[in-house]
N, C-alpha and C. Protein backbone atom coordinates (compact mmCIF):
# COMPACT_ATOMS: atom_id res chain seq x y z
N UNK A 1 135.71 72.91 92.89
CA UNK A 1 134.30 72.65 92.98
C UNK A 1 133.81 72.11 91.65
N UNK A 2 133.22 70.81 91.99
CA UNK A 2 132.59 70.76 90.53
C UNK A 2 133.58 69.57 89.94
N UNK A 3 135.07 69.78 90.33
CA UNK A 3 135.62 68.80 89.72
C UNK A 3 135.73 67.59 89.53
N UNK A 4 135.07 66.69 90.03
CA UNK A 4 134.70 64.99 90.14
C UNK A 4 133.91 65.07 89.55
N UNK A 5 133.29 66.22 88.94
CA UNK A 5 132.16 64.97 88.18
C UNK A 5 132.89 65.65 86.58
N UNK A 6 132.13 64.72 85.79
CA UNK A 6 132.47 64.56 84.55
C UNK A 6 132.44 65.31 83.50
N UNK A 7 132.95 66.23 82.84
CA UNK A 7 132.57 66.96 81.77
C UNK A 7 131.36 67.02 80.95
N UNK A 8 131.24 65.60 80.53
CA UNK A 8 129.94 65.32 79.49
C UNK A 8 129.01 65.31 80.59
N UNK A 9 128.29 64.99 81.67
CA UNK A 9 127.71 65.40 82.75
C UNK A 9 127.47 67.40 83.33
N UNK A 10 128.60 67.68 83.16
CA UNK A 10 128.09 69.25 83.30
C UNK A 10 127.74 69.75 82.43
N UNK A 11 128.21 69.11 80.89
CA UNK A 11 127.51 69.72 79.73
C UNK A 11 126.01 70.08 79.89
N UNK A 12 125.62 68.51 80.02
CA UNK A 12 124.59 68.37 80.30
C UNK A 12 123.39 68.81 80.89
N UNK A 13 124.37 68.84 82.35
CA UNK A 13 123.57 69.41 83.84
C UNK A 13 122.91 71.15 82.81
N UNK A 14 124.18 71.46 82.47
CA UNK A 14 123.95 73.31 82.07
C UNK A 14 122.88 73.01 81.10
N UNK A 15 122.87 72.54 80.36
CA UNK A 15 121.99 72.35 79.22
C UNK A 15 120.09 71.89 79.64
N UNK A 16 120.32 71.14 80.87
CA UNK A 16 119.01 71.33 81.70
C UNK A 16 118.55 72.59 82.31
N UNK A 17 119.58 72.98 82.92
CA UNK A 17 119.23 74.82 83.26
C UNK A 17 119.20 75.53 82.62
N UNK A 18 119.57 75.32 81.73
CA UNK A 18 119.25 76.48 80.18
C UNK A 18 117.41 76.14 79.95
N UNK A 19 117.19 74.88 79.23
CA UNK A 19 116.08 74.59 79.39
C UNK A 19 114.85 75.12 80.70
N UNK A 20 115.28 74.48 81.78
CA UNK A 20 114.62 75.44 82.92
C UNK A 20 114.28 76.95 83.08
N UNK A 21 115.53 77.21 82.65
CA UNK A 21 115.56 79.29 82.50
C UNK A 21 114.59 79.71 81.58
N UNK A 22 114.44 78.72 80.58
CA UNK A 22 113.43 79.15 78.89
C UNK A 22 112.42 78.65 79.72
N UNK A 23 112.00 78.10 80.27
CA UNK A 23 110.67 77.53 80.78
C UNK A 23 109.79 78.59 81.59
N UNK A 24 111.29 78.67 82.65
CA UNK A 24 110.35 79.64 83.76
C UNK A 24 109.96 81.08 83.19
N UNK A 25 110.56 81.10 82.08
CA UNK A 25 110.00 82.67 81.59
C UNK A 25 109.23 82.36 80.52
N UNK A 26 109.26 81.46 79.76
CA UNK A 26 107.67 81.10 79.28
C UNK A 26 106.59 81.18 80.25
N UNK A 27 106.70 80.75 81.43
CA UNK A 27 105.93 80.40 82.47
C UNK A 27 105.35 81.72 82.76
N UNK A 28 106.53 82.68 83.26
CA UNK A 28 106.23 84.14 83.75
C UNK A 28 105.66 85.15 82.79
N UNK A 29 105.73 84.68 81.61
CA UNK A 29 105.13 85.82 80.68
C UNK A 29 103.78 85.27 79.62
N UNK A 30 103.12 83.77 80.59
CA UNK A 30 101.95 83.78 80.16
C UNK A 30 100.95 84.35 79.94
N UNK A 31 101.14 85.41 80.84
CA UNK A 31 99.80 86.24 80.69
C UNK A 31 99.96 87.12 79.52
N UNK A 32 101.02 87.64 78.97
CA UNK A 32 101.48 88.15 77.73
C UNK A 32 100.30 87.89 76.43
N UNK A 33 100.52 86.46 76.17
CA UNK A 33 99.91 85.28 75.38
C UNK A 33 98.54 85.60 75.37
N UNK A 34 98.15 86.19 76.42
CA UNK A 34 96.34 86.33 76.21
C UNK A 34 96.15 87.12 75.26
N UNK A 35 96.94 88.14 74.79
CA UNK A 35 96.70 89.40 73.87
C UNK A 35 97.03 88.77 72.56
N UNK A 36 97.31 87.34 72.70
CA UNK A 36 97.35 86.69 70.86
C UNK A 36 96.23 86.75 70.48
N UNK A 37 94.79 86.63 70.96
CA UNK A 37 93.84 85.93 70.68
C UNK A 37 92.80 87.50 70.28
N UNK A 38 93.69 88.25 70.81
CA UNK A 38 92.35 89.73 70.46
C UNK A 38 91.89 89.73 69.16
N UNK A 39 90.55 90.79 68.72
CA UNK A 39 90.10 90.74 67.75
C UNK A 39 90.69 92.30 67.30
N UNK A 40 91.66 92.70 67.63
CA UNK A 40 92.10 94.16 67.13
C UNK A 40 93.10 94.06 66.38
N UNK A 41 93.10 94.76 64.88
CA UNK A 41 93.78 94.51 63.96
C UNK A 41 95.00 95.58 64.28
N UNK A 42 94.90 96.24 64.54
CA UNK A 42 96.37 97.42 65.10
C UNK A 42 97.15 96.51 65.67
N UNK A 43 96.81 95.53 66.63
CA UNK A 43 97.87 94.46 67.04
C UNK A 43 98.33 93.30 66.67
N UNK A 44 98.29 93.31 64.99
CA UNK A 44 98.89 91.69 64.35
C UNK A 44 100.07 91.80 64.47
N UNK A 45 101.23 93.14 64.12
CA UNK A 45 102.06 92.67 64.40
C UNK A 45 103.18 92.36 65.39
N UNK A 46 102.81 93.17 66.55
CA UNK A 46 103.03 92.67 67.97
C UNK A 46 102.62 91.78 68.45
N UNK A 47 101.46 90.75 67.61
CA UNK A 47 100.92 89.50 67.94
C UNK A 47 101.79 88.33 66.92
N UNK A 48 101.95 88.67 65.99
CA UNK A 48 103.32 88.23 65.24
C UNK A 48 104.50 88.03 66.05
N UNK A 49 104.78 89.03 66.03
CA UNK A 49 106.23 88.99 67.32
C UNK A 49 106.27 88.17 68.29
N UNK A 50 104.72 88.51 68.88
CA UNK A 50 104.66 87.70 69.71
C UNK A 50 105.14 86.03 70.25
N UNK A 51 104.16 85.92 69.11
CA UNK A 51 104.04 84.44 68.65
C UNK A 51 105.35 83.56 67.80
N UNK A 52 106.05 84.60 67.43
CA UNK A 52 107.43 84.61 66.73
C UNK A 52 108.31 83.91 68.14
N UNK A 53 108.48 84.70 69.08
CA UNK A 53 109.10 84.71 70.72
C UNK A 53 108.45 83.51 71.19
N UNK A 54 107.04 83.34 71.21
CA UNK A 54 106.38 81.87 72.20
C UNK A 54 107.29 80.89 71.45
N UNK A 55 107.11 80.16 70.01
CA UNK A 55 107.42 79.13 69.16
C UNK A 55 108.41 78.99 69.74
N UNK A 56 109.63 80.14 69.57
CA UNK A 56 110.85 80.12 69.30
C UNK A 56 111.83 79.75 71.17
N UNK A 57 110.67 80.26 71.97
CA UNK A 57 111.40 79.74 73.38
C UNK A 57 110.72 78.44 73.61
N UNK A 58 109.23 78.11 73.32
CA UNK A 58 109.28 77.01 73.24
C UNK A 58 110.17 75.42 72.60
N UNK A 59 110.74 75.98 71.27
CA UNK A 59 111.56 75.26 70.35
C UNK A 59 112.97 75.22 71.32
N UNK A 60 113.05 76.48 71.94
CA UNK A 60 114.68 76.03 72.59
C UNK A 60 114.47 75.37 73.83
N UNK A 61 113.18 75.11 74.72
CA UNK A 61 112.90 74.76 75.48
C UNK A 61 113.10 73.33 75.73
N UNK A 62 112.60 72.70 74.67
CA UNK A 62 112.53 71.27 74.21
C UNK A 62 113.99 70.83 73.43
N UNK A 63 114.49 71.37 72.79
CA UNK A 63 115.78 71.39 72.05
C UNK A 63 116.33 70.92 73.24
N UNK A 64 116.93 72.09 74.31
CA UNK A 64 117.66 72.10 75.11
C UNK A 64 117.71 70.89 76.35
N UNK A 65 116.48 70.63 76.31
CA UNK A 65 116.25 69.81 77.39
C UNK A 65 116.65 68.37 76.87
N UNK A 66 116.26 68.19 75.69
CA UNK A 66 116.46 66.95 74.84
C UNK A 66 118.46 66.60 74.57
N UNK A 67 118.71 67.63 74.51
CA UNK A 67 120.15 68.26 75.10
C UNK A 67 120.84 68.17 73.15
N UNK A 68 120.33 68.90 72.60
CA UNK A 68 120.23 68.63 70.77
C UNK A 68 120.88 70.40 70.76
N UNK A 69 121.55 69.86 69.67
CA UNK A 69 122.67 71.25 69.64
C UNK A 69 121.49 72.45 68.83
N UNK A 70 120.56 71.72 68.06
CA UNK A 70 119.70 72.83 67.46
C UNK A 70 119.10 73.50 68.61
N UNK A 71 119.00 73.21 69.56
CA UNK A 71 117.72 73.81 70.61
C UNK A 71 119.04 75.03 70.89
N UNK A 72 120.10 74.95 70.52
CA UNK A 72 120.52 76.56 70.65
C UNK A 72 120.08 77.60 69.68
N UNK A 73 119.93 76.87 68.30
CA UNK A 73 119.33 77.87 67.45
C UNK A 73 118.12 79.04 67.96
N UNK A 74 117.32 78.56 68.38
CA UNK A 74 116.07 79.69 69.04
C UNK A 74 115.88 79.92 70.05
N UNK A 75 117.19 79.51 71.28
CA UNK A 75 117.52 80.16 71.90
C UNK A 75 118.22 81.71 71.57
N UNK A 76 119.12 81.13 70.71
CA UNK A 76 119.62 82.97 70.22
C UNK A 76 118.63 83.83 69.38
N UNK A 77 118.17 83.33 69.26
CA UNK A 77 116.18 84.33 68.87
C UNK A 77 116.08 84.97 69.89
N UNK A 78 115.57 83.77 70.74
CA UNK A 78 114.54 83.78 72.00
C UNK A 78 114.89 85.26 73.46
N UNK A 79 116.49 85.24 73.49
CA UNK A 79 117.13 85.70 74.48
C UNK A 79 116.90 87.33 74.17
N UNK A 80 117.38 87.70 72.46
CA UNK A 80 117.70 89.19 72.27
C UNK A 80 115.92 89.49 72.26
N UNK A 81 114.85 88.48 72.04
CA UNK A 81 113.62 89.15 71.53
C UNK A 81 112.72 89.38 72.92
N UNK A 82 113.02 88.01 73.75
CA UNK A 82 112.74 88.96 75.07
C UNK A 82 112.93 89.98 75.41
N UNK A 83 114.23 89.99 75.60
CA UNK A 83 115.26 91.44 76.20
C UNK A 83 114.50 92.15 75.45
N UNK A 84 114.71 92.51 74.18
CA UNK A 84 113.81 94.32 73.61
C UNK A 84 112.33 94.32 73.54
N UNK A 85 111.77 93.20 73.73
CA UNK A 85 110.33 93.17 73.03
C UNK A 85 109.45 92.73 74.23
N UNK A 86 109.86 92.42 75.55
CA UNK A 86 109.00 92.11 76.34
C UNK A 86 109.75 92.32 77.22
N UNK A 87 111.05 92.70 77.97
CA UNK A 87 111.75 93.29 78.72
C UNK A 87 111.76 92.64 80.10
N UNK A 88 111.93 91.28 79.65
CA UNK A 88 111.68 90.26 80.68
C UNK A 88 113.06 89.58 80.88
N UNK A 89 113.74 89.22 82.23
CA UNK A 89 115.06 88.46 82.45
C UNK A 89 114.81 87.37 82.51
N UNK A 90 115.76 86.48 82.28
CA UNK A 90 115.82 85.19 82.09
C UNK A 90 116.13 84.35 83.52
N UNK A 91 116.38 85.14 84.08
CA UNK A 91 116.66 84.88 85.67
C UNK A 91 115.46 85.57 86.70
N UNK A 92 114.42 84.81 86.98
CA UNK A 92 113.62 85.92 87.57
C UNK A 92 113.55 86.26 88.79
N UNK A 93 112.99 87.21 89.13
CA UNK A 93 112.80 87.67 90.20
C UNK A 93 114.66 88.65 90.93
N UNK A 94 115.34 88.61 90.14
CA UNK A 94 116.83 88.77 90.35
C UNK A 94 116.58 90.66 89.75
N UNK A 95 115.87 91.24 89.02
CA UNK A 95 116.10 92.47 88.86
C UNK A 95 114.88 92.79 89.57
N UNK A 96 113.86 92.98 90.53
CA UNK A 96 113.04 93.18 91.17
C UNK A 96 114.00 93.57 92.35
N UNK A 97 115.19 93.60 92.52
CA UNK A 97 115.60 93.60 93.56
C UNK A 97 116.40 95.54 93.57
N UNK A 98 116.71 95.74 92.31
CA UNK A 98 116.96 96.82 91.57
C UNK A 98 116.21 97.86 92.18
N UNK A 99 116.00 99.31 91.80
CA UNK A 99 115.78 100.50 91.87
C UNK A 99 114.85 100.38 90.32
N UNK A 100 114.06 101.16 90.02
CA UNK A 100 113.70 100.99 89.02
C UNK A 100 114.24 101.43 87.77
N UNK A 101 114.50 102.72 87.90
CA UNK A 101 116.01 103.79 87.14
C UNK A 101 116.88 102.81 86.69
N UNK A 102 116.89 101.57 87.34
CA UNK A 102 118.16 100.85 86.64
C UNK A 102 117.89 99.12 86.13
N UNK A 103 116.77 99.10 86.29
CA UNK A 103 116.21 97.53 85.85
C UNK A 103 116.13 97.05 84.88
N UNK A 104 116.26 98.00 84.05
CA UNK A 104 115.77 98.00 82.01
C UNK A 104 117.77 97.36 81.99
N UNK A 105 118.29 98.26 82.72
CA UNK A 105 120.08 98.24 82.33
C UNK A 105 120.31 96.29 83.02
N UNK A 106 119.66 96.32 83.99
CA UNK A 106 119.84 94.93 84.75
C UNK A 106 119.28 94.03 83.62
N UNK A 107 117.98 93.93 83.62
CA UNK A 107 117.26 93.14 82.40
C UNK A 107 118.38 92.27 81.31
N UNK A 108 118.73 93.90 80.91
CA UNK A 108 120.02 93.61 79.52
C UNK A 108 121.24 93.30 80.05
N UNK A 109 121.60 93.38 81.01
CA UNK A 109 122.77 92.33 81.92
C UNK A 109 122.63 91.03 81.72
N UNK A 110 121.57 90.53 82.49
CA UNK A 110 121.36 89.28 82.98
C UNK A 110 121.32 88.74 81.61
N UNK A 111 120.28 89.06 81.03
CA UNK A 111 119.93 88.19 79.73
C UNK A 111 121.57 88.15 78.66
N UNK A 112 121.93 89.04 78.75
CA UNK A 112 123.51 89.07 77.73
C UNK A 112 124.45 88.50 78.73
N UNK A 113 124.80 88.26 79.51
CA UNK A 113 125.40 87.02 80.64
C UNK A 113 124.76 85.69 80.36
N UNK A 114 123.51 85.48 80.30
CA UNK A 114 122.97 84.22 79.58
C UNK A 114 123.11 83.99 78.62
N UNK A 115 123.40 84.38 77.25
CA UNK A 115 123.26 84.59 75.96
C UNK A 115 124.79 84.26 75.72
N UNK A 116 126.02 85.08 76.89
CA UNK A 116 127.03 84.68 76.25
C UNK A 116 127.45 83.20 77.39
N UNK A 117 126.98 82.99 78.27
CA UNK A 117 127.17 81.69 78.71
C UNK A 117 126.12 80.44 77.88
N UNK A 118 125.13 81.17 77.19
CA UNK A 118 125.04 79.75 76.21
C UNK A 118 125.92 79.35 75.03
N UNK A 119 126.33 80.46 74.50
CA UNK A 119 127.20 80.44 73.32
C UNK A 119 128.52 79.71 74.06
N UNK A 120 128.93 80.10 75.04
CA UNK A 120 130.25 79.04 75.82
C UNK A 120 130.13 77.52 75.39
N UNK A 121 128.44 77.45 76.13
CA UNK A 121 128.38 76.25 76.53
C UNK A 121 128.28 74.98 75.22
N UNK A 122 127.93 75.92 73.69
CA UNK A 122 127.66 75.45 72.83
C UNK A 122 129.18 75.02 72.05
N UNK A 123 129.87 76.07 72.31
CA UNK A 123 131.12 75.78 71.80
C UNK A 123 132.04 74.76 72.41
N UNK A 124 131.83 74.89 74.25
CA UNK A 124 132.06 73.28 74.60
C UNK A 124 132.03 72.15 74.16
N UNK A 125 130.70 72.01 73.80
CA UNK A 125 129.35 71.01 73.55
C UNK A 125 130.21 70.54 72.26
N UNK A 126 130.82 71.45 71.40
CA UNK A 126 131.43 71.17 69.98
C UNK A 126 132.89 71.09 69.99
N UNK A 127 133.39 71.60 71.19
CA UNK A 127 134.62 71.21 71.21
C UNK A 127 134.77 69.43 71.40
N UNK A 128 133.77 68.92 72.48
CA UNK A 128 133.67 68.20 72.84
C UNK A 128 133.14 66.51 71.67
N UNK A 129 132.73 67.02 71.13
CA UNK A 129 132.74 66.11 69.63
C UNK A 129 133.96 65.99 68.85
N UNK A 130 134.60 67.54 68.54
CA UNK A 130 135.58 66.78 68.04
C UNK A 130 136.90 65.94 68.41
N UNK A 131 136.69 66.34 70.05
CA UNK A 131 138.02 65.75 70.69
C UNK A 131 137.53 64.10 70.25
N UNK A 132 136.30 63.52 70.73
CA UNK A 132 135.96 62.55 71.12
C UNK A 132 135.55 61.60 69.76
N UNK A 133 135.17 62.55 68.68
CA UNK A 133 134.76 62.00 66.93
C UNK A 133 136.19 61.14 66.47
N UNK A 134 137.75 61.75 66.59
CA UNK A 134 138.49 61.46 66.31
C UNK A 134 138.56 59.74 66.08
C-alpha cells in the first residue's frame, strides 16, 4: 500500500497532515485564547504559556505546511506543551471515545505517537538530502 507513489511525495503528503493536525487543534482550543486578553494579574503567567503554545503551534503550522525542516522546531514545543498544559490530543475527537479514568493516559498516547512519528518523519526528510545532496 502506498507503494507507487514516490517517497519525496509521502514526505510531503505527511508533512501536510502534520500541518493539518497543528491546525485543527489550534482550531479546537480557540476558545482557550479568550483568557489572553483578561485584566487579572494572577493569570500572566498561564497567559504567557499560553501565548508561548499559540506562537509556537502556529510557527509549526506554517513551517510544516510550507514543508521547511524548521517548522519541526515548534512543533516539538508545541506537542509536549499541549499534552501537560492544556491536555488536548492532537488527533481529535479520538479520546472522547475513552472512559474518563483513562483519557488523561489516552491524551499522552496519542500526542507521544505523534511526536515520535514526527521525529521519524524528520529524520527521513534528512536522510533524504543526504542520499540525494551527494
Amino acid at each position: 500500500m502506498g507503494q507507487d507513489i514516490p517517497t519525496p511525495t509521502r514526505l510531503r503528503v505527511a508533512s501536510k497532515v502534520l500541518s493539518l493536525l497543528v491546525a485543527l487543534s489550534l482550531f479546537r482550543q480557540a476558545d482557550l485564547f479568550k483568557h489572553l486578553f483578561s485584566d487579572s494579574l494572577i493569570a500572566i503567567v498561564p497567559d504567557i504559556i499560553l501565548l508561548l503554545v499559540f506562537i509556537s503551534g502556529v510557527l509549526a503550522c506554517i513551517g510544516l505546511f510550507k514543508e521547511a525542516k524548521w517548522g519541526f522546531i515548534p512543533l516539538y514545543f508545541y506537542i509536549p506543551a499541549t499534552t501537560m498544559f492544556m491536555k488536548l490530543s492532537l488527533i481529535p475527537y479520538l479520546p472522547d471515545l475513552i472512559s474518563i479514568a483513562y483519557r488523561g493516559h489516552m491524551i499522552l498516547a496519542i500526542n507521544s505517537l505523534v511526536l515520535i512519528y514526527s521525529v521519524f518523519l524528520l529524520l527521513r526528510r534528512m536522510d533524504r538530502n543526504l542520499i540525494y545532496e551527494v
